[in-house]
PDB file of N, CA and C in Angstrom:
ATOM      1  N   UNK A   1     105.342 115.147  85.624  1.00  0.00           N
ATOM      2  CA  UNK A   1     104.689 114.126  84.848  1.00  0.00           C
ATOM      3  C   UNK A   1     103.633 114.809  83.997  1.00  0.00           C
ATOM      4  N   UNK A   2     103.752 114.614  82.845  1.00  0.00           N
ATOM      5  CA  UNK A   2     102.710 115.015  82.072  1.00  0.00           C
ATOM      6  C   UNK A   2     101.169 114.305  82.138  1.00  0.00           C
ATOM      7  N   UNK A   3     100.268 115.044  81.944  1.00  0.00           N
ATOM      8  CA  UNK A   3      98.888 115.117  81.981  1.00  0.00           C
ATOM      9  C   UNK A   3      99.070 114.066  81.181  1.00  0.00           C
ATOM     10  N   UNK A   4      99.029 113.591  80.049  1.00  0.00           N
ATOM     11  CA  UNK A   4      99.013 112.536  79.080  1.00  0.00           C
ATOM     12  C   UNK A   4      99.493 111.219  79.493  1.00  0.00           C
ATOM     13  N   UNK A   5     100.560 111.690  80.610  1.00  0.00           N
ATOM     14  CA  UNK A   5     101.137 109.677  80.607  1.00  0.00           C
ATOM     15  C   UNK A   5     100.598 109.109  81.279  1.00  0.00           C
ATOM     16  N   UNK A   6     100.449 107.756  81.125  1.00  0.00           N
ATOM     17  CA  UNK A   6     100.205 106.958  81.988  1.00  0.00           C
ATOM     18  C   UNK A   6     100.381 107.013  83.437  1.00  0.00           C
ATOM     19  N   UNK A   7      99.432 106.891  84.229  1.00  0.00           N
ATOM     20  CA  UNK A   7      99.696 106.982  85.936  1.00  0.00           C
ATOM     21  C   UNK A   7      99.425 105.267  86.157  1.00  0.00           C
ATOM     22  N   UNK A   8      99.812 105.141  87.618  1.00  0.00           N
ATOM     23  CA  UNK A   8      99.685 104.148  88.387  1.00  0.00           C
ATOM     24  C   UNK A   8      99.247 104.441  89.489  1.00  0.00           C
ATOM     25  N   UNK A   9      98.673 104.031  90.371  1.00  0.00           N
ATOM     26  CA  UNK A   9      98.264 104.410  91.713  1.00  0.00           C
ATOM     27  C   UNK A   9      98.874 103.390  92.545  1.00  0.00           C
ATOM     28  N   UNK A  10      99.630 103.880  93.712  1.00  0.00           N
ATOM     29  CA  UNK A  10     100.830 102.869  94.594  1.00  0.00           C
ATOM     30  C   UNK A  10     100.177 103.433  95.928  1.00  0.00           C
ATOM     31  N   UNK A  11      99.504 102.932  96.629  1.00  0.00           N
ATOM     32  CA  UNK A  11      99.462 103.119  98.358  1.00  0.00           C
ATOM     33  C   UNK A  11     100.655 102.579  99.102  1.00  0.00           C
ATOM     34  N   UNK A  12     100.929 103.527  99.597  1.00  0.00           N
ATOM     35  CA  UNK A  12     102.378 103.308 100.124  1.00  0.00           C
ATOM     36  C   UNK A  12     102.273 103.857 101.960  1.00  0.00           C
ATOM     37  N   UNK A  13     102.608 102.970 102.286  1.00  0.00           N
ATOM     38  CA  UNK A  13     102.622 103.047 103.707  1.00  0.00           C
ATOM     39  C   UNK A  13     104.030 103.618 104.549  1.00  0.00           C
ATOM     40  N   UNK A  14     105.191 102.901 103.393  1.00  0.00           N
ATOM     41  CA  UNK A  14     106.388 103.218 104.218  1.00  0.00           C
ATOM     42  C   UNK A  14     107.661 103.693 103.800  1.00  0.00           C
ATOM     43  N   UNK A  15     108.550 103.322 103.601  1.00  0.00           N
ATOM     44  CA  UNK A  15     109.359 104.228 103.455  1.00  0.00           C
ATOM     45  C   UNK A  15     109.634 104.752 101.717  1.00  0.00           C
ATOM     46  N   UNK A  16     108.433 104.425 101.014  1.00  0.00           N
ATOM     47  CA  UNK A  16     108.422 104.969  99.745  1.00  0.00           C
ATOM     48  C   UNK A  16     108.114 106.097 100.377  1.00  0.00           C
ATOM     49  N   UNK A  17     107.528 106.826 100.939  1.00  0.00           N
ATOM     50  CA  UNK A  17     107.022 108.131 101.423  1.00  0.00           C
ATOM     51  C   UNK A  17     108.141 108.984 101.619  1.00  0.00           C
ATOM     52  N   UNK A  18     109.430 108.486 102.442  1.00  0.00           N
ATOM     53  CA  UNK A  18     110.867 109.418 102.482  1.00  0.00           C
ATOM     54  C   UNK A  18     110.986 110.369 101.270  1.00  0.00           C
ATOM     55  N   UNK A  19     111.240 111.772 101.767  1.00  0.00           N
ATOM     56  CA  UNK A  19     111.678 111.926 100.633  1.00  0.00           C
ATOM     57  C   UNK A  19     113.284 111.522  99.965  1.00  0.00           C
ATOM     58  N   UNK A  20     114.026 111.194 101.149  1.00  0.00           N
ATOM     59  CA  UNK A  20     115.340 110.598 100.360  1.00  0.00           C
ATOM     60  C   UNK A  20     114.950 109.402  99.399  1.00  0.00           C
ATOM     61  N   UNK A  21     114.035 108.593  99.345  1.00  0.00           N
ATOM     62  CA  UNK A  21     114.063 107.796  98.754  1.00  0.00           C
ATOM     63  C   UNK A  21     113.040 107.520  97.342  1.00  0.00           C
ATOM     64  N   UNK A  22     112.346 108.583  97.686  1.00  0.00           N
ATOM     65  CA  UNK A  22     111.201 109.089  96.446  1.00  0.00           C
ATOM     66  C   UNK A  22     112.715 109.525  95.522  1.00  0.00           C
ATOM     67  N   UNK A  23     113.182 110.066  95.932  1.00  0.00           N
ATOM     68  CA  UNK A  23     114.075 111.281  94.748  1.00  0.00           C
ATOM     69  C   UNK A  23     115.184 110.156  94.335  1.00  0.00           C
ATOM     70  N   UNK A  24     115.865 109.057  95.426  1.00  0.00           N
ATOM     71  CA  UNK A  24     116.750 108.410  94.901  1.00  0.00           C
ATOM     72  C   UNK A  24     115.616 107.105  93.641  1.00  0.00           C
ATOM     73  N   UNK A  25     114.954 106.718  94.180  1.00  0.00           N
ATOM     74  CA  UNK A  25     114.312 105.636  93.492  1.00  0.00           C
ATOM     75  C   UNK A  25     113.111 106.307  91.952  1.00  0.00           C
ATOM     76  N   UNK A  26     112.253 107.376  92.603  1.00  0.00           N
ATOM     77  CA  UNK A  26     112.081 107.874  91.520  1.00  0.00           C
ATOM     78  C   UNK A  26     112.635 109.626  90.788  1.00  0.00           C
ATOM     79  N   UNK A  27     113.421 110.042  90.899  1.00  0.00           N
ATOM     80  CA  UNK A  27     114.587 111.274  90.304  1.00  0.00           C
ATOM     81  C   UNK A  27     113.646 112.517  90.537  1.00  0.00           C
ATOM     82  N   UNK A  28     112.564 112.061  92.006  1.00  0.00           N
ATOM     83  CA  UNK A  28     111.341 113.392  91.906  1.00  0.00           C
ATOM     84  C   UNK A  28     110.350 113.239  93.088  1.00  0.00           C
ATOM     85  N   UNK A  29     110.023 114.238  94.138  1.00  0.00           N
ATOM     86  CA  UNK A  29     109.054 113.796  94.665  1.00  0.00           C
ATOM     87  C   UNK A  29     108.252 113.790  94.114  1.00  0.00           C
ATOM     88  N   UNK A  30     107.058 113.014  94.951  1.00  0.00           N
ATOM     89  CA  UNK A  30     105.830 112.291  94.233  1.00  0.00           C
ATOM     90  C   UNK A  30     104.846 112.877  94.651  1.00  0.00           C
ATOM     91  N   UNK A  31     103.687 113.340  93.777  1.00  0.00           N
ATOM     92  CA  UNK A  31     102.779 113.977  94.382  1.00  0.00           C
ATOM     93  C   UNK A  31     101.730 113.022  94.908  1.00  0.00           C
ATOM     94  N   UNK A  32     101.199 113.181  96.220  1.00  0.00           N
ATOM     95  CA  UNK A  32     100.560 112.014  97.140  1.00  0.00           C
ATOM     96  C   UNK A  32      99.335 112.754  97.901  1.00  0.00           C
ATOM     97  N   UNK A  33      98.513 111.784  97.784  1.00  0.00           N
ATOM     98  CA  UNK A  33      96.827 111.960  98.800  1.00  0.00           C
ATOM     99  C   UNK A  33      96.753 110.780  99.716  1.00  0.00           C
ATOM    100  N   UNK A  34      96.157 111.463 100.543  1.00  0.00           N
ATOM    101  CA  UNK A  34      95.607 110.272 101.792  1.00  0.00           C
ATOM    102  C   UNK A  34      95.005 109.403 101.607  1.00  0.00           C
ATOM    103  N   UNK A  35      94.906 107.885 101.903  1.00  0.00           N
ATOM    104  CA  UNK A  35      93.879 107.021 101.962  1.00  0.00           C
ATOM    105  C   UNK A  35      94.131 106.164 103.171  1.00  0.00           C
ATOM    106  N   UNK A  36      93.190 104.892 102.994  1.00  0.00           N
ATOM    107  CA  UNK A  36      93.000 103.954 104.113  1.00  0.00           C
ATOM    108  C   UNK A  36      93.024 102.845 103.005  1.00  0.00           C
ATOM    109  N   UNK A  37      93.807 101.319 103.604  1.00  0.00           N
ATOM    110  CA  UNK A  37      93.661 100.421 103.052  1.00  0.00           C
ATOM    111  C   UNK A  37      92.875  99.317 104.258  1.00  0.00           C
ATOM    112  N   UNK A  38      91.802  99.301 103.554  1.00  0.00           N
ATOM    113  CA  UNK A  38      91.044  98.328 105.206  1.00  0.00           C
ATOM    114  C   UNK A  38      91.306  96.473 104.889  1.00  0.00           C
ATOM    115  N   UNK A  39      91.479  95.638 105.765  1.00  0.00           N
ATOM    116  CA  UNK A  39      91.636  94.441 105.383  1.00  0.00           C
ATOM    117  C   UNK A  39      92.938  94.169 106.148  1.00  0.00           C
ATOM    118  N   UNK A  40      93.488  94.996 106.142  1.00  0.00           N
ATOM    119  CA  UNK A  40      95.347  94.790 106.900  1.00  0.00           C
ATOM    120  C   UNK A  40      95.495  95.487 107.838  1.00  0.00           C
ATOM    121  N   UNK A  41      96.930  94.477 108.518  1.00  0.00           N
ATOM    122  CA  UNK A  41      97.420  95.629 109.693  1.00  0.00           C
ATOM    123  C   UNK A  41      99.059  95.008 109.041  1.00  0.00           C
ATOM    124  N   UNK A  42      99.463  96.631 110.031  1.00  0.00           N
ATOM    125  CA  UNK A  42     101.476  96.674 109.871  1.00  0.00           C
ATOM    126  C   UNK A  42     101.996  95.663 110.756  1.00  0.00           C
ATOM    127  N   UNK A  43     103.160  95.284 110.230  1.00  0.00           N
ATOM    128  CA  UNK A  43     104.165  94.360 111.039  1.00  0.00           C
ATOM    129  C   UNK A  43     105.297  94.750 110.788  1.00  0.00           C
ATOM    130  N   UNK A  44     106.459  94.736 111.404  1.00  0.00           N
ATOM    131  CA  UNK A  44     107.536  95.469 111.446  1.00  0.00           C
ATOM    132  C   UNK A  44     108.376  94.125 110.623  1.00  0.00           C
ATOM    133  N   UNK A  45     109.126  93.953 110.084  1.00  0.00           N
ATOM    134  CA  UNK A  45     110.312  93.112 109.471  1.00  0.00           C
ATOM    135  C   UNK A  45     111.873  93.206 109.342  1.00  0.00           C
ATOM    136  N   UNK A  46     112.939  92.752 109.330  1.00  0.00           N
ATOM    137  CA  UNK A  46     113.979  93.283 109.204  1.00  0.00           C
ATOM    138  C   UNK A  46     114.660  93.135 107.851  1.00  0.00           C
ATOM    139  N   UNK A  47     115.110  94.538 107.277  1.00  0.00           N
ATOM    140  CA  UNK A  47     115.834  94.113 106.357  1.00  0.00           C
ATOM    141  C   UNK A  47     117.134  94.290 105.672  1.00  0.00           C
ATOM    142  N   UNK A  48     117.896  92.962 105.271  1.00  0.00           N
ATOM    143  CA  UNK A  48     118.758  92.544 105.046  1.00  0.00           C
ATOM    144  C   UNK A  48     119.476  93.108 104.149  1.00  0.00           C
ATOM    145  N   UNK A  49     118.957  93.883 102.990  1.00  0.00           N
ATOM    146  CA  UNK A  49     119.381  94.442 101.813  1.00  0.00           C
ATOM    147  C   UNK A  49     120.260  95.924 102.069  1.00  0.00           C
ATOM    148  N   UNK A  50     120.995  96.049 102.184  1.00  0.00           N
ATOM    149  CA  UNK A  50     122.193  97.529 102.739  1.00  0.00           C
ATOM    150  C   UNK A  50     121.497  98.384 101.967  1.00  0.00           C
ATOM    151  N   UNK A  51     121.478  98.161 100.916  1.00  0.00           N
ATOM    152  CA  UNK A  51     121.018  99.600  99.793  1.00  0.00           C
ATOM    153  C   UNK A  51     119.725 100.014 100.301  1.00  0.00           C
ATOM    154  N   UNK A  52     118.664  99.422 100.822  1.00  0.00           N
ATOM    155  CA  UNK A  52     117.418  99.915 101.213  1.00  0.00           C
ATOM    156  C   UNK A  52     117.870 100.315 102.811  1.00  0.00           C
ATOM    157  N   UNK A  53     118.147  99.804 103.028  1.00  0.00           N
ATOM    158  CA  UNK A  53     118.767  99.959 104.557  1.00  0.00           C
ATOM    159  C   UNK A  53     119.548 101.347 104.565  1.00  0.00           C
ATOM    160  N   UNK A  54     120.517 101.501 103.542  1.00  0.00           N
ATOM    161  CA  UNK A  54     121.077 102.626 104.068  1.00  0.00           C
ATOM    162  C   UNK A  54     120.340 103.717 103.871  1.00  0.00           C
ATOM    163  N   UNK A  55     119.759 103.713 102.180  1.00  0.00           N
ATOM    164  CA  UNK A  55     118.463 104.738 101.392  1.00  0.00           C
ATOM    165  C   UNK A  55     117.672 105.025 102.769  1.00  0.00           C
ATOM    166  N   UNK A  56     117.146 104.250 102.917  1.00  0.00           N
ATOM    167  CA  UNK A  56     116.337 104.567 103.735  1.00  0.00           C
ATOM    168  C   UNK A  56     116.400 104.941 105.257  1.00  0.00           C
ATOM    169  N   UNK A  57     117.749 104.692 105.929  1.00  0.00           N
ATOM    170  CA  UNK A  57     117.933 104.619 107.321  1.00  0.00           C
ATOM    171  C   UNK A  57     117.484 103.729 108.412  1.00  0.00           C
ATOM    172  N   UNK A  58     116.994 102.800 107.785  1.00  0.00           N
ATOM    173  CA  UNK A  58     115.887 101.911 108.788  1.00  0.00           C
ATOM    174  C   UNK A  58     116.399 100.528 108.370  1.00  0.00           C
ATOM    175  N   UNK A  59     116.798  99.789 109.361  1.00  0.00           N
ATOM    176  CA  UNK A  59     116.810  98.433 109.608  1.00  0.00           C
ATOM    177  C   UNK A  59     115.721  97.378 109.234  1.00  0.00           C
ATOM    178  N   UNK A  60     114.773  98.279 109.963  1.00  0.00           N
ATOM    179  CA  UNK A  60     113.429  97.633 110.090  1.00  0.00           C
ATOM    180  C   UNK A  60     112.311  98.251 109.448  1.00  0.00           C
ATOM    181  N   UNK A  61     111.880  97.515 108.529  1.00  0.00           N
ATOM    182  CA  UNK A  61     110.367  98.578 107.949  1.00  0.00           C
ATOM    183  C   UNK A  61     109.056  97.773 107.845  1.00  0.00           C
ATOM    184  N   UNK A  62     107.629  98.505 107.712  1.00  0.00           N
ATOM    185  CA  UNK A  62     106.481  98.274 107.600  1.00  0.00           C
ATOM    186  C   UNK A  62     106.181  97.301 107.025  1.00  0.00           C
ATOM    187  N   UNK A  63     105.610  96.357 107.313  1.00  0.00           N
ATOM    188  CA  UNK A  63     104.862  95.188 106.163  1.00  0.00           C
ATOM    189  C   UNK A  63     103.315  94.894 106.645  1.00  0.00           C
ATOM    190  N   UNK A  64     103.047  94.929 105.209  1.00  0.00           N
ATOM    191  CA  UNK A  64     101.314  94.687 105.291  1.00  0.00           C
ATOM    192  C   UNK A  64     101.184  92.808 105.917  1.00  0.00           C
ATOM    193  N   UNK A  65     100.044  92.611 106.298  1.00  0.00           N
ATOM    194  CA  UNK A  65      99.786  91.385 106.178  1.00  0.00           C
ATOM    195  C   UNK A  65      98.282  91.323 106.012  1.00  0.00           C
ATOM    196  N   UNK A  66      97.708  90.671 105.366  1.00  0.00           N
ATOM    197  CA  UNK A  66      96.088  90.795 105.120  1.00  0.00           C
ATOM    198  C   UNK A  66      95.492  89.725 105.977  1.00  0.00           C
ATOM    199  N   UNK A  67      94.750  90.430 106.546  1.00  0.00           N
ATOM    200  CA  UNK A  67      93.596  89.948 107.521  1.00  0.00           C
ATOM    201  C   UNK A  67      92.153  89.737 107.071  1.00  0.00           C
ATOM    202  N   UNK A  68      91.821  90.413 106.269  1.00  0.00           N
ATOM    203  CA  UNK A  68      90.499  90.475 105.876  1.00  0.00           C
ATOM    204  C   UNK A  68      89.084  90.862 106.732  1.00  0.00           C
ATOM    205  N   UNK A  69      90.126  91.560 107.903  1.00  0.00           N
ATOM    206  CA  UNK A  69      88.923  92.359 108.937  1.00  0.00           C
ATOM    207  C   UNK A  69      88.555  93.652 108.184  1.00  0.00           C
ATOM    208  N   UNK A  70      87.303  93.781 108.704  1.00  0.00           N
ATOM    209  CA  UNK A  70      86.795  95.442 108.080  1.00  0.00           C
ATOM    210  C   UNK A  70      87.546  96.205 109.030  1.00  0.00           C
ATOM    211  N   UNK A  71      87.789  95.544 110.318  1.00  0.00           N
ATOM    212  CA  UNK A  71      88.126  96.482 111.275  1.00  0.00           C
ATOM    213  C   UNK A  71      89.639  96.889 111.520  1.00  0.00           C
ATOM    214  N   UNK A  72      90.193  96.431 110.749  1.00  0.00           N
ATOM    215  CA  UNK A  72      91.895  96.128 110.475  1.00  0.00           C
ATOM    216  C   UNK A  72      92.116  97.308 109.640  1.00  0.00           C
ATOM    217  N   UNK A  73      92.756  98.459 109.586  1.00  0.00           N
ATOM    218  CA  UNK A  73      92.387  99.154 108.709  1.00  0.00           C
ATOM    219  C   UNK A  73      94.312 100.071 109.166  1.00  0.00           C
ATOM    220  N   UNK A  74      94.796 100.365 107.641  1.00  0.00           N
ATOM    221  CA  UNK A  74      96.287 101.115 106.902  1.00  0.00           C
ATOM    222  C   UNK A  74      95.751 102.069 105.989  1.00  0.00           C
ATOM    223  N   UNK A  75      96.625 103.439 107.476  1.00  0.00           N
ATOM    224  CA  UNK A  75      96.536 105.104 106.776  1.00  0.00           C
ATOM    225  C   UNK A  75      97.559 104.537 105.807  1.00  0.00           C
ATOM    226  N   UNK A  76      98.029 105.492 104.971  1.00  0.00           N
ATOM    227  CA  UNK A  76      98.640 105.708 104.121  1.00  0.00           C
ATOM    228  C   UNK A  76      98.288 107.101 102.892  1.00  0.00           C
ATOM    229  N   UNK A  77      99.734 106.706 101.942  1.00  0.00           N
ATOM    230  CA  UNK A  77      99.299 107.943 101.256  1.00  0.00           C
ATOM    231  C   UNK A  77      99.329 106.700  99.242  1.00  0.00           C
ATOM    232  N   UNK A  78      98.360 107.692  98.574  1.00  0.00           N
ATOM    233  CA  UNK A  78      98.439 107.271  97.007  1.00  0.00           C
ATOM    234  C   UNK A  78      99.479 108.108  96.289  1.00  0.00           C
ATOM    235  N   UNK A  79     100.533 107.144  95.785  1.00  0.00           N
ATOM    236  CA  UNK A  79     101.253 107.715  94.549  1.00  0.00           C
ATOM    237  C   UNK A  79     100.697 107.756  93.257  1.00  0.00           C
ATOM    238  N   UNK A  80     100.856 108.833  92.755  1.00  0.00           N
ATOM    239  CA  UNK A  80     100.741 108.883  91.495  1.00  0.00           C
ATOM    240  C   UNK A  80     102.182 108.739  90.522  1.00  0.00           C
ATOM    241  N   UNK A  81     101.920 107.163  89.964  1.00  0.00           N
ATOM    242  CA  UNK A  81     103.276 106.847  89.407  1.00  0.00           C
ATOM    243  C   UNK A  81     103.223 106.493  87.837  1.00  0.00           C
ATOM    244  N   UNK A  82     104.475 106.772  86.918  1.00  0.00           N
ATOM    245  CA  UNK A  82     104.331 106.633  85.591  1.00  0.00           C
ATOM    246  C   UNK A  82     104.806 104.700  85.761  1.00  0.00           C
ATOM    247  N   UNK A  83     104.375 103.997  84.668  1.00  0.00           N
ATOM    248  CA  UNK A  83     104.445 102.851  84.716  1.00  0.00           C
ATOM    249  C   UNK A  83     106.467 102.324  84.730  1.00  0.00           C
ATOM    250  N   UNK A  84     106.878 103.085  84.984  1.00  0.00           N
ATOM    251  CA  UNK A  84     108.769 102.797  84.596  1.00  0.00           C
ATOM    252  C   UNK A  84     108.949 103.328  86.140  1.00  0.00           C
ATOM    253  N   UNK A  85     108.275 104.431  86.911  1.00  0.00           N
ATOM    254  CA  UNK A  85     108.290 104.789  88.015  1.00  0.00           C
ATOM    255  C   UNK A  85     107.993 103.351  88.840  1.00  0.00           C
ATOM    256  N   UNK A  86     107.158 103.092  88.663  1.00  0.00           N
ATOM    257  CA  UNK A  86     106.212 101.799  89.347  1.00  0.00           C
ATOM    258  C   UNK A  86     107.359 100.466  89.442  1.00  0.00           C
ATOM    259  N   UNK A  87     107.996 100.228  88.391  1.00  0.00           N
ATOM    260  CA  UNK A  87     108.799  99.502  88.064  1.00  0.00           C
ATOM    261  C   UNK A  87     110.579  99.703  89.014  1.00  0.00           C
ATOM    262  N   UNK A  88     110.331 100.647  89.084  1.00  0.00           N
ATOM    263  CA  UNK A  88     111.561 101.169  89.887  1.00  0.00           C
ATOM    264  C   UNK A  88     111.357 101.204  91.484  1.00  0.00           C
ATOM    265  N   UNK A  89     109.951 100.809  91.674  1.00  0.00           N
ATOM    266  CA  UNK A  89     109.700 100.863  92.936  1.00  0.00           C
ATOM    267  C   UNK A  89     109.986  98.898  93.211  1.00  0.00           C
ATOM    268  N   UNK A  90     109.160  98.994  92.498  1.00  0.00           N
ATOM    269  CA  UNK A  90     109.293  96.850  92.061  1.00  0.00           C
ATOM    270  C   UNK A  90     110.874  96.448  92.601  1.00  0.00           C
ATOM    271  N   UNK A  91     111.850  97.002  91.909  1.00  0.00           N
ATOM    272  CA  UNK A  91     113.187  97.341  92.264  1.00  0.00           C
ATOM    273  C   UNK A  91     113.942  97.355  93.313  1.00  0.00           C
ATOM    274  N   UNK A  92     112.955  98.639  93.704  1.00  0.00           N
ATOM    275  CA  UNK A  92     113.339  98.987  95.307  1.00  0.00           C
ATOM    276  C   UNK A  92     113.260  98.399  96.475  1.00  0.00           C
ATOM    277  N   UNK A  93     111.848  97.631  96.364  1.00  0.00           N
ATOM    278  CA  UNK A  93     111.221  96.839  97.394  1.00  0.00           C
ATOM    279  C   UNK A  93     112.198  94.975  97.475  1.00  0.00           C
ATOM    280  N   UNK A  94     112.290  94.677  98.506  1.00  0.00           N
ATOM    281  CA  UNK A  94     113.136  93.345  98.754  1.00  0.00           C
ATOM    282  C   UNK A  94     112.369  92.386  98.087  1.00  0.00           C
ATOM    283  N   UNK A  95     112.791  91.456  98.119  1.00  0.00           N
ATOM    284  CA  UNK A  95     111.951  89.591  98.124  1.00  0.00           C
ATOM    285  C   UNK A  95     110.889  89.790  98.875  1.00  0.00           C
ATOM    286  N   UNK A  96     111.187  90.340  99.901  1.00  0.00           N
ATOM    287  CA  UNK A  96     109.898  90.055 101.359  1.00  0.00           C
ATOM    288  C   UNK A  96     108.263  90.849 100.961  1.00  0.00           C
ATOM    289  N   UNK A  97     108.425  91.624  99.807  1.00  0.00           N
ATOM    290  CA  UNK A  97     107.376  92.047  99.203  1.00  0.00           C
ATOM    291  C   UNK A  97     106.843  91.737  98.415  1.00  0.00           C
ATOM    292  N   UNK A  98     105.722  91.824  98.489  1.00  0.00           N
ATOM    293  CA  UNK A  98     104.916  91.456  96.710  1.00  0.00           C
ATOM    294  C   UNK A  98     104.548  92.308  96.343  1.00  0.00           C
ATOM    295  N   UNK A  99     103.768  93.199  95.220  1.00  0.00           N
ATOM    296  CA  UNK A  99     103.031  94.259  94.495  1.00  0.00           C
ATOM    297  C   UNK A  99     101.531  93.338  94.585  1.00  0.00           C
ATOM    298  N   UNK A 100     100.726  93.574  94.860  1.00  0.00           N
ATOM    299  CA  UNK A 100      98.950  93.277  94.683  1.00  0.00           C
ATOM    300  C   UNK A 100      98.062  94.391  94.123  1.00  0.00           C
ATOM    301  N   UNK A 101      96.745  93.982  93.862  1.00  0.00           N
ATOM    302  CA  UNK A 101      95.975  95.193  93.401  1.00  0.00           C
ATOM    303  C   UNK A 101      95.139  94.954  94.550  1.00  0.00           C
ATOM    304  N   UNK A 102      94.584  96.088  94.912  1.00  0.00           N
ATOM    305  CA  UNK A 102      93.733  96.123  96.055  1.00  0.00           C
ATOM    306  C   UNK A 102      92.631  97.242  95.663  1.00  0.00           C
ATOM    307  N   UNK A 103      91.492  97.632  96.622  1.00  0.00           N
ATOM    308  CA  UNK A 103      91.042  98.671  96.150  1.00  0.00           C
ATOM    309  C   UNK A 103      90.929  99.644  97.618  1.00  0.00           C
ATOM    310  N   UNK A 104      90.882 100.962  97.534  1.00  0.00           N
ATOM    311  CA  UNK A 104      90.848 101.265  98.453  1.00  0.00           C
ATOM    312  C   UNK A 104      90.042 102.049  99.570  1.00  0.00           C
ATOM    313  N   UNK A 105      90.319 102.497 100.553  1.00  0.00           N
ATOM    314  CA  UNK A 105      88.652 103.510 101.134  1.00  0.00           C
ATOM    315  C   UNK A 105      87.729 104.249 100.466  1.00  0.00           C
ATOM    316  N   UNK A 106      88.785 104.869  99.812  1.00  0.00           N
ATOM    317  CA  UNK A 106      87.972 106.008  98.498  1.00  0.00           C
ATOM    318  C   UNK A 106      86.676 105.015  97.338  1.00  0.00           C
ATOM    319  N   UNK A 107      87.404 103.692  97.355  1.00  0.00           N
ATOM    320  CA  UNK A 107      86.969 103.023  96.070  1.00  0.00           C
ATOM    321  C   UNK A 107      87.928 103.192  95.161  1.00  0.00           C
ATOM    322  N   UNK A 108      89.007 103.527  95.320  1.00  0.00           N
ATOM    323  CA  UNK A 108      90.372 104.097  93.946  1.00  0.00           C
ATOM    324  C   UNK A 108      91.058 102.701  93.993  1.00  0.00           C
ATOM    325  N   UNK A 109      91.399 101.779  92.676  1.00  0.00           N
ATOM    326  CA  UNK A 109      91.849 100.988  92.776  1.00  0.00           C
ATOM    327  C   UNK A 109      93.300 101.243  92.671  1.00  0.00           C
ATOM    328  N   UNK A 110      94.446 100.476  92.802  1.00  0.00           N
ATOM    329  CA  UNK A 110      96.126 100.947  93.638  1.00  0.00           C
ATOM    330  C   UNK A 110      96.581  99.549  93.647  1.00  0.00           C
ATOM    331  N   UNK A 111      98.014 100.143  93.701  1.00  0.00           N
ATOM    332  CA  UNK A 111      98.849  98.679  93.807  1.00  0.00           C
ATOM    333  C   UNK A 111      99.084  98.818  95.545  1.00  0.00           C
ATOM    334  N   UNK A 112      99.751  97.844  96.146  1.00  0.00           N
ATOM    335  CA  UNK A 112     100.222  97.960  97.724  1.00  0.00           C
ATOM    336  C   UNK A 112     101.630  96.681  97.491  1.00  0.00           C
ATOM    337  N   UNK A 113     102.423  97.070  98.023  1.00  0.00           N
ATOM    338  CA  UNK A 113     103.641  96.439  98.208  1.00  0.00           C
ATOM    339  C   UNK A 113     103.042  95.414 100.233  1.00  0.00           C
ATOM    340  N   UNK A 114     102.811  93.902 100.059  1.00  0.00           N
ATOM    341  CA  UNK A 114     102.193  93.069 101.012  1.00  0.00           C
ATOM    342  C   UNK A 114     103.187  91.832 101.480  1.00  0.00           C
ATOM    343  N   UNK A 115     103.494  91.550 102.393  1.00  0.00           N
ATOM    344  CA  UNK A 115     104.199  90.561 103.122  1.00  0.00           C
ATOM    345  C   UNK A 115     103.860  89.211 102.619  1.00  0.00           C
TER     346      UNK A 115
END
């Protein structure tokens, strides 16, 4: 990705992190830093969609749900994504997700894919 384009910031908790599925969904791994998203905890879900299911190997994957505890608190890692990248993630992710803006431990504001 060039210095010049547009980034996005994606906290990603789950199986955007694979690399099978970084490279199938975006044609590249992604370069990623640590954060914390405080306010939520994980819940497991099942999903229905084969193509994420198989991409990914998992039946079952991560879902945020917001709590709004300080004490509720999602490791994760920040993508750095071009805005067509971001869009392909939009893609990737089922019905059972939404995209939100959140901000995060650092103070770095980020999208999060949320139940």
């Amino acid at each position: 990705m060039s210095s010049t384009a547009t980034t996005e910031r994606l906290f990603s908790y789950g199986t955007l992190l694979l690399p099978q599925v970084q490279l199938d969904v975006f044609g590249r791994r992604v370069e990623s830093t640590d954060d914390v998203l405080t306010g939520y905890h994980v819940q497991q879900a099942d999903i229905e969609d084969t193509r994420v299911v198989t991409l990914s190997g998992l039946a079952t994957h991560p879902v945020l749900r917001r709590t709004g505890s300080r004490s509720d608190k999602v490791t994760g890692q920040v993508l750095e994504l071009t805005l067509d990248e971001l869009d392909a993630a939009d893609e990737y992710e089922v019905s059972l997700y939404t995209r939100v803006a959140v901000v995060l431990q650092s103070g770095r504001d980020a999208w999060v894919y949320v139940g």
